[in-house]
PDB file of N, CA and C in Angstrom:
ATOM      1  N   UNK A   1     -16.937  17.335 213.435  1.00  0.00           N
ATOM      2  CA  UNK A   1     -18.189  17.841 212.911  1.00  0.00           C
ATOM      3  C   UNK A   1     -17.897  19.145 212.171  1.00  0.00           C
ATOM      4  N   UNK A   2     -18.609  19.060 210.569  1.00  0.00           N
ATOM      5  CA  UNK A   2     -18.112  20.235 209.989  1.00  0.00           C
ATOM      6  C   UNK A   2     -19.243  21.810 210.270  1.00  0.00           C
ATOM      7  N   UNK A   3     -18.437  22.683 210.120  1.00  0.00           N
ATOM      8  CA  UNK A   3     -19.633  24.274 210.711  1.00  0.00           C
ATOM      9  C   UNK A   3     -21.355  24.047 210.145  1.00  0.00           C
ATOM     10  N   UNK A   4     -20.970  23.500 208.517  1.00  0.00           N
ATOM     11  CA  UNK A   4     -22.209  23.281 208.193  1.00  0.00           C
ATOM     12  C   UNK A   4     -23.309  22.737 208.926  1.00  0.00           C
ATOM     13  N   UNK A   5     -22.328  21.364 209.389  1.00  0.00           N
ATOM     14  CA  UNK A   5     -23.402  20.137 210.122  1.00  0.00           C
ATOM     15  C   UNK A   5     -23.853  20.815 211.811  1.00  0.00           C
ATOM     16  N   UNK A   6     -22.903  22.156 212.044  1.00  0.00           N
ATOM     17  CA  UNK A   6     -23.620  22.379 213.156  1.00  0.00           C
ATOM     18  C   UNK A   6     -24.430  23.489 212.918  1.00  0.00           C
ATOM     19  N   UNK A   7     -24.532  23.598 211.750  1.00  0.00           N
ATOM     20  CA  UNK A   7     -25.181  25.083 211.703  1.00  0.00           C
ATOM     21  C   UNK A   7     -26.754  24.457 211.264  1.00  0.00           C
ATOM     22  N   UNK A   8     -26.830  23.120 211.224  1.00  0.00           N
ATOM     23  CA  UNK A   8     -27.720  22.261 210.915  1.00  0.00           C
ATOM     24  C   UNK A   8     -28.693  21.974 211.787  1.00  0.00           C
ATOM     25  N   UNK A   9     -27.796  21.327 213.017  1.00  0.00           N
ATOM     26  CA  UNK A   9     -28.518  21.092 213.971  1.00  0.00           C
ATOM     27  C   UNK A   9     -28.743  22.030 214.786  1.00  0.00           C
ATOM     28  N   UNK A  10     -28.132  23.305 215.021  1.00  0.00           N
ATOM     29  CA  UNK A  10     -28.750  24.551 215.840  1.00  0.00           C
ATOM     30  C   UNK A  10     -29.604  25.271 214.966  1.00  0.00           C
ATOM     31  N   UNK A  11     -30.148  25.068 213.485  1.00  0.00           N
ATOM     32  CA  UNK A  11     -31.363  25.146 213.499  1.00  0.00           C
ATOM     33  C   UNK A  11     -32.188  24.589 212.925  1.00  0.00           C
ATOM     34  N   UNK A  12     -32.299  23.306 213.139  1.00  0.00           N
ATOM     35  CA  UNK A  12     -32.891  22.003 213.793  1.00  0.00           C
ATOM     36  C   UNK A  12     -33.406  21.956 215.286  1.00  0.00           C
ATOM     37  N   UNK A  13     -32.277  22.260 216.237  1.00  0.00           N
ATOM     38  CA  UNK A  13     -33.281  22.579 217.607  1.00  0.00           C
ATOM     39  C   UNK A  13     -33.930  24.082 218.217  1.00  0.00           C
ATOM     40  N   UNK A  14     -33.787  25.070 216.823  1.00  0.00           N
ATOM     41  CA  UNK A  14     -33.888  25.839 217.071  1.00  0.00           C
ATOM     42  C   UNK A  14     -35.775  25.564 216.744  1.00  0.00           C
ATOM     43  N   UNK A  15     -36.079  25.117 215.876  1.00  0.00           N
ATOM     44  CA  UNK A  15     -37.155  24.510 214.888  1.00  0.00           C
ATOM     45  C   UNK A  15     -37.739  23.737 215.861  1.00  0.00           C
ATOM     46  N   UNK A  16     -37.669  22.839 216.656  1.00  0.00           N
ATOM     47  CA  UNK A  16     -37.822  22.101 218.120  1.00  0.00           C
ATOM     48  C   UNK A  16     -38.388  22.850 218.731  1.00  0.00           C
ATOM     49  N   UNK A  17     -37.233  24.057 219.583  1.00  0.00           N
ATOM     50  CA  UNK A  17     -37.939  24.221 220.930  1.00  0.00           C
ATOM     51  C   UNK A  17     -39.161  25.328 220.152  1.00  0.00           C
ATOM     52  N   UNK A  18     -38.893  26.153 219.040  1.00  0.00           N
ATOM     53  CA  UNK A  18     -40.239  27.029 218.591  1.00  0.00           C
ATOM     54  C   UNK A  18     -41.473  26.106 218.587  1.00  0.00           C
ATOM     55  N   UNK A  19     -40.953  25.368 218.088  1.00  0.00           N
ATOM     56  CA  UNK A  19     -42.894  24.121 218.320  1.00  0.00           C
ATOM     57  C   UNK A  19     -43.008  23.651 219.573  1.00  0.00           C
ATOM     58  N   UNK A  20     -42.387  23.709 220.515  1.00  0.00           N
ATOM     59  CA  UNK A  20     -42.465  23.105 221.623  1.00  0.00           C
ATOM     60  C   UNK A  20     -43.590  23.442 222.299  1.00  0.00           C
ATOM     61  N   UNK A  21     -44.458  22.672 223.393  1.00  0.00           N
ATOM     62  CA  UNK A  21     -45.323  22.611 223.886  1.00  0.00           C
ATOM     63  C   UNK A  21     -45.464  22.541 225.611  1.00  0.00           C
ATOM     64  N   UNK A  22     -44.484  21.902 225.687  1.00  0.00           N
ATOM     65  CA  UNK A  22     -44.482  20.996 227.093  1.00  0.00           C
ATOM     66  C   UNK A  22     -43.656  21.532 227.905  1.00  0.00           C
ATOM     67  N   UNK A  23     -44.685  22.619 228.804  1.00  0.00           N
ATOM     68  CA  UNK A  23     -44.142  23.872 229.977  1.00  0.00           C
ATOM     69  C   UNK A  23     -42.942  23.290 230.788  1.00  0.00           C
ATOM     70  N   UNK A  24     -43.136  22.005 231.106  1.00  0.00           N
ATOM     71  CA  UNK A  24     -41.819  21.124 232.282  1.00  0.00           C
ATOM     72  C   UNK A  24     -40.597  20.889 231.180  1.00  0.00           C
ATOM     73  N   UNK A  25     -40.514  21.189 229.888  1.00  0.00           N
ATOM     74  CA  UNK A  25     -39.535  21.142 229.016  1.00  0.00           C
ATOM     75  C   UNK A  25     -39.158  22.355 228.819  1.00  0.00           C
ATOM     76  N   UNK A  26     -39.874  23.398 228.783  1.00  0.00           N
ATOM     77  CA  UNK A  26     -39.400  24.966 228.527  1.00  0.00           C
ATOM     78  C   UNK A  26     -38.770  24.975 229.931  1.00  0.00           C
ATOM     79  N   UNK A  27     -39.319  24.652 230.675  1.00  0.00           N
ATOM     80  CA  UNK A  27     -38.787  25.584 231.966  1.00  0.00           C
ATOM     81  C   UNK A  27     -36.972  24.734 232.307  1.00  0.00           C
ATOM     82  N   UNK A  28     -36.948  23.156 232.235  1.00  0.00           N
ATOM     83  CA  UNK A  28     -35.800  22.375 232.213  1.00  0.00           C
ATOM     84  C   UNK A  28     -34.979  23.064 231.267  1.00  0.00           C
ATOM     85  N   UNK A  29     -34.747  23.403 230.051  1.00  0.00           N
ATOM     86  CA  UNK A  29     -34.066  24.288 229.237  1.00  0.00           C
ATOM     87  C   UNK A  29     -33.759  25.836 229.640  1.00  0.00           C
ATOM     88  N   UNK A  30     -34.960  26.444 230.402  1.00  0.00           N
ATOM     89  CA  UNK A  30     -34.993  27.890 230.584  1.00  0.00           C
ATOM     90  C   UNK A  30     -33.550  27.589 231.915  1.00  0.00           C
ATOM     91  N   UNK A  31     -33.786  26.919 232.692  1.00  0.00           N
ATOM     92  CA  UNK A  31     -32.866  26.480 233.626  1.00  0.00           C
ATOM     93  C   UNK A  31     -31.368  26.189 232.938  1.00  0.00           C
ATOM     94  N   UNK A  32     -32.012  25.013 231.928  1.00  0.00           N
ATOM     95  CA  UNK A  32     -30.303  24.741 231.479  1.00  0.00           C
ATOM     96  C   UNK A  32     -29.265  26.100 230.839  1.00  0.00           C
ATOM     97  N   UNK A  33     -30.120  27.217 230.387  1.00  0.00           N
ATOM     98  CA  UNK A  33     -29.731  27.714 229.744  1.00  0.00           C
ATOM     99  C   UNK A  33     -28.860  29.210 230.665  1.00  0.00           C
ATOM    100  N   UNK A  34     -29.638  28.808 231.974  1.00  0.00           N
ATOM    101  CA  UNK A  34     -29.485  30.286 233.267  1.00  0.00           C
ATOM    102  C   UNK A  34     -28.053  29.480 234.058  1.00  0.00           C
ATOM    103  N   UNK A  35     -28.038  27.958 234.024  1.00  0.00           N
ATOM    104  CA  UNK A  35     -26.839  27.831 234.855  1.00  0.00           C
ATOM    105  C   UNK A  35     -25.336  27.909 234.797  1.00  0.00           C
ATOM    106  N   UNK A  36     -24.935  27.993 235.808  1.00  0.00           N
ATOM    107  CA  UNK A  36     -23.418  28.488 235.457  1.00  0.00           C
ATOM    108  C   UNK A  36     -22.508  26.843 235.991  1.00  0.00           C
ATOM    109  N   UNK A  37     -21.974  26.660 234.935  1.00  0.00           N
ATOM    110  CA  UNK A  37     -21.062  25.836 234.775  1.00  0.00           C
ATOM    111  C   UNK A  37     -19.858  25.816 235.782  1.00  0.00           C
ATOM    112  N   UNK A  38     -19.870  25.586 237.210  1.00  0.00           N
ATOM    113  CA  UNK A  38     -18.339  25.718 237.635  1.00  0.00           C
ATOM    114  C   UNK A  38     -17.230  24.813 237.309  1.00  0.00           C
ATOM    115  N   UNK A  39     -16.120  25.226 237.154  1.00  0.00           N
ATOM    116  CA  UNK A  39     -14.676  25.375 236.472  1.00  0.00           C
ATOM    117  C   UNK A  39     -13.838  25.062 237.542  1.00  0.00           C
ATOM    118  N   UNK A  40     -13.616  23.897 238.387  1.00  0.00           N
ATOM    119  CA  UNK A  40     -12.926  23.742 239.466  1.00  0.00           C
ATOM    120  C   UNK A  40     -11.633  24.201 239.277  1.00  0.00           C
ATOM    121  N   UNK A  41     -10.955  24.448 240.257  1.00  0.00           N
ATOM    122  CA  UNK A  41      -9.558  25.558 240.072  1.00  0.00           C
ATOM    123  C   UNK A  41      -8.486  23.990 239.487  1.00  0.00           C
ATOM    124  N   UNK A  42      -8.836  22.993 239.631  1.00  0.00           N
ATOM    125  CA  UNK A  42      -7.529  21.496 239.216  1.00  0.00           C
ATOM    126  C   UNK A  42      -7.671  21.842 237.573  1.00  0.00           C
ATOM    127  N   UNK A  43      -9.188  22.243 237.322  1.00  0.00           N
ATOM    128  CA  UNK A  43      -9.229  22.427 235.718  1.00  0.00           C
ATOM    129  C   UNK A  43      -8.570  23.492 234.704  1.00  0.00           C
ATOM    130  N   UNK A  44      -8.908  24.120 235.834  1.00  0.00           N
ATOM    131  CA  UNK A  44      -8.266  25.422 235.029  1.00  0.00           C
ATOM    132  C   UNK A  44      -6.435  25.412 235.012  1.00  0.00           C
ATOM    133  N   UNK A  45      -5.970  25.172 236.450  1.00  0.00           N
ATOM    134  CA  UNK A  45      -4.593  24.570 236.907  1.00  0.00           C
ATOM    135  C   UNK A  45      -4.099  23.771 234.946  1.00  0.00           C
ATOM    136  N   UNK A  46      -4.851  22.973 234.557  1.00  0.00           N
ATOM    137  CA  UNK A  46      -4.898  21.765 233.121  1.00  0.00           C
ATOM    138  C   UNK A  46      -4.509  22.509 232.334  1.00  0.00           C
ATOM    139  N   UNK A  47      -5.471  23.150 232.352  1.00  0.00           N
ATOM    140  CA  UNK A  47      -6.083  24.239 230.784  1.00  0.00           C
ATOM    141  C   UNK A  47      -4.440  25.013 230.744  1.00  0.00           C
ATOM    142  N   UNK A  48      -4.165  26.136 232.331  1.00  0.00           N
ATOM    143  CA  UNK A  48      -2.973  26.647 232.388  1.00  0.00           C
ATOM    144  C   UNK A  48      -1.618  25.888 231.743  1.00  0.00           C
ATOM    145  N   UNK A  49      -1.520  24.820 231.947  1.00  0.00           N
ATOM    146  CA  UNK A  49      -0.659  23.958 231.494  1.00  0.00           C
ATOM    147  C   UNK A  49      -0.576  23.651 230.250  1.00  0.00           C
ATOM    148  N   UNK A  50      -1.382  23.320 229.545  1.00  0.00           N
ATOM    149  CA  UNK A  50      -1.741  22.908 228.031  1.00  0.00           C
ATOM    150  C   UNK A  50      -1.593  23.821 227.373  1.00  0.00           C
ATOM    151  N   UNK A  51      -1.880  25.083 227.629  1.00  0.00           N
ATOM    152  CA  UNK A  51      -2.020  26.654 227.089  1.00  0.00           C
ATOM    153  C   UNK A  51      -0.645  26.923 226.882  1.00  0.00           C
ATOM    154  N   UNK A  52       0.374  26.878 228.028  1.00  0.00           N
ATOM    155  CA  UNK A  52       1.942  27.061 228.154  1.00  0.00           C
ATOM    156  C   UNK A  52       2.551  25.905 227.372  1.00  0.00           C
ATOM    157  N   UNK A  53       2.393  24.531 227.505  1.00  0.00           N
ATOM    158  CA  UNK A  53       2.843  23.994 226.341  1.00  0.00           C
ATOM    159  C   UNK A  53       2.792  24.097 224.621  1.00  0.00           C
ATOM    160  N   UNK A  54       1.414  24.588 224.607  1.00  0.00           N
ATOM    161  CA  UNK A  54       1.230  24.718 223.017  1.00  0.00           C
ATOM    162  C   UNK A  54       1.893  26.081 222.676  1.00  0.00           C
ATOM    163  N   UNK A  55       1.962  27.500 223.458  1.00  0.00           N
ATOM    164  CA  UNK A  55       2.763  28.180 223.545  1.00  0.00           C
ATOM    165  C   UNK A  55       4.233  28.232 223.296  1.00  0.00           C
ATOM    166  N   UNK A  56       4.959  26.964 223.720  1.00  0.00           N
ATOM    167  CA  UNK A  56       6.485  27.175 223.886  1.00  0.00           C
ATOM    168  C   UNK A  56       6.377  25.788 223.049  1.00  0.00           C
ATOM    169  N   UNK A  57       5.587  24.984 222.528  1.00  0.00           N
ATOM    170  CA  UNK A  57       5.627  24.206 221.294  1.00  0.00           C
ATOM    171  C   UNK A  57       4.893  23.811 220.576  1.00  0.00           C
ATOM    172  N   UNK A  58       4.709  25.063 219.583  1.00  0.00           N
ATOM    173  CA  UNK A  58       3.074  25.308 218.807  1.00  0.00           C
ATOM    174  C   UNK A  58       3.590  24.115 217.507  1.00  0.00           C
ATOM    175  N   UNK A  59       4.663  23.965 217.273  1.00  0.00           N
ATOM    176  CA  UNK A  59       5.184  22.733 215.791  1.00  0.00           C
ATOM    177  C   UNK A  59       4.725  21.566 216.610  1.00  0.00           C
ATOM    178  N   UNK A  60       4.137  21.059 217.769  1.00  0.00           N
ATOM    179  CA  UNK A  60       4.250  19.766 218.116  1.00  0.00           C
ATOM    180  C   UNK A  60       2.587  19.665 218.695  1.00  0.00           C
ATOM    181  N   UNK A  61       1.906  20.522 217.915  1.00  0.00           N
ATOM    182  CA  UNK A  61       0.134  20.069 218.066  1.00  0.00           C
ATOM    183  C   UNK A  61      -0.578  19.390 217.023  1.00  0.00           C
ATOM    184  N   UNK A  62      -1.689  18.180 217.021  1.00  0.00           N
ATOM    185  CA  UNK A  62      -2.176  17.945 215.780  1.00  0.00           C
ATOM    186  C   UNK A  62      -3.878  18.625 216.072  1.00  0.00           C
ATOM    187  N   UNK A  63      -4.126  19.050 214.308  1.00  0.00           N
ATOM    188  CA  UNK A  63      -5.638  19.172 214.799  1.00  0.00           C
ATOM    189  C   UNK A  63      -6.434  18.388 214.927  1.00  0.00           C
ATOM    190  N   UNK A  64      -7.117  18.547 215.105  1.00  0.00           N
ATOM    191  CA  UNK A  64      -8.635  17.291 215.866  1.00  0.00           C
ATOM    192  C   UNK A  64      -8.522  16.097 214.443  1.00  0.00           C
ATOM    193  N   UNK A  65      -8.552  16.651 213.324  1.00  0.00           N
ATOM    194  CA  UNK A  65      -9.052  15.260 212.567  1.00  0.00           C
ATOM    195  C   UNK A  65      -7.964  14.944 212.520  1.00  0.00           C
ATOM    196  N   UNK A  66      -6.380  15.312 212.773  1.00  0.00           N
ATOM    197  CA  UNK A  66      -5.655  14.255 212.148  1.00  0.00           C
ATOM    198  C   UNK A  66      -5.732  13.509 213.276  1.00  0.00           C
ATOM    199  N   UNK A  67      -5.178  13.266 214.480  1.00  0.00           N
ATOM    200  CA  UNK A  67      -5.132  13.034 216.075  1.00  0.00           C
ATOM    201  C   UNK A  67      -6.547  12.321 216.164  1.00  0.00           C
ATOM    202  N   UNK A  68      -7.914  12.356 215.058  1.00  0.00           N
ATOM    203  CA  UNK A  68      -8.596  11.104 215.207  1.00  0.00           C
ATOM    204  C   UNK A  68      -8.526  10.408 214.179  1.00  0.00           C
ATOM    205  N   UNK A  69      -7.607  10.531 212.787  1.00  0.00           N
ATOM    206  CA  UNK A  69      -7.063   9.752 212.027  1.00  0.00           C
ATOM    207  C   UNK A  69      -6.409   8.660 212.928  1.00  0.00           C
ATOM    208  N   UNK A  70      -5.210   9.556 213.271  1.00  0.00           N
ATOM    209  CA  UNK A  70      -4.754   8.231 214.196  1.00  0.00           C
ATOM    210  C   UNK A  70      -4.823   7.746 215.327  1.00  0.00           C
ATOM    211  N   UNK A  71      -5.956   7.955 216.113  1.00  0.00           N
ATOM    212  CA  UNK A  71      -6.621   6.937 216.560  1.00  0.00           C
ATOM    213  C   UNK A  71      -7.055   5.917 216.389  1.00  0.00           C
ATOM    214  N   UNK A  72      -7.859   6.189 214.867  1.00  0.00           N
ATOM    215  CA  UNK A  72      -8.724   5.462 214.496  1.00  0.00           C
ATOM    216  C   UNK A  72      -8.308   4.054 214.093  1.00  0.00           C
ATOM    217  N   UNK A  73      -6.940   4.549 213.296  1.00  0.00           N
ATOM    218  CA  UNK A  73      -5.694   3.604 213.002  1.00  0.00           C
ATOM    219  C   UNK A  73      -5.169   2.513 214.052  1.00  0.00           C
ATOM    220  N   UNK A  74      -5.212   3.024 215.023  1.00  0.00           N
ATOM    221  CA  UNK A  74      -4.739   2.521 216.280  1.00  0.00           C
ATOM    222  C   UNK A  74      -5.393   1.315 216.911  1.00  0.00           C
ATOM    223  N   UNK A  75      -6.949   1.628 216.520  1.00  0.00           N
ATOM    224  CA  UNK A  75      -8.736   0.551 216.789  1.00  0.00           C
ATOM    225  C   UNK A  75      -8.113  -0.549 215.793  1.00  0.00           C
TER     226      UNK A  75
END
């Protein structure tokens, strides 16, 4: 997704929730927006790992579109 297309839809739902009406929808959002996401320690353990590989072999990463080029190739 290019910056444009998200800069699209955040204000697109920005345009949403300003018209919004429906108090059990503000408040489900007011919520979604207060909670905290926990990060189980196996995840982060991942992240640590992936971080140190791309580190000690930054020539052997693809970015997102090529790596779904060839995927796609792959279908």
């Amino acid at each position: 997704m290019e910056v444009q297309d998200i800069q699209e839809k955040k204000l697109s739902l920005i345009n949403w929730i300003s018209q919004l009406q429906d108090i059990s929808l503000i408040e489900k959002l007011t919520d979604l927006q207060n909670d905290e996401i926990e990060i189980h320690q196996w995840q982060k353990d991942i992240l640590d790992e992936r971080l140190s590989d791309y580190k000690n072999n930054p020539e052997q990463v693809l970015d997102f579109d090529t790596a779904m080029d060839e995927i796609e190739k792959e279908l």
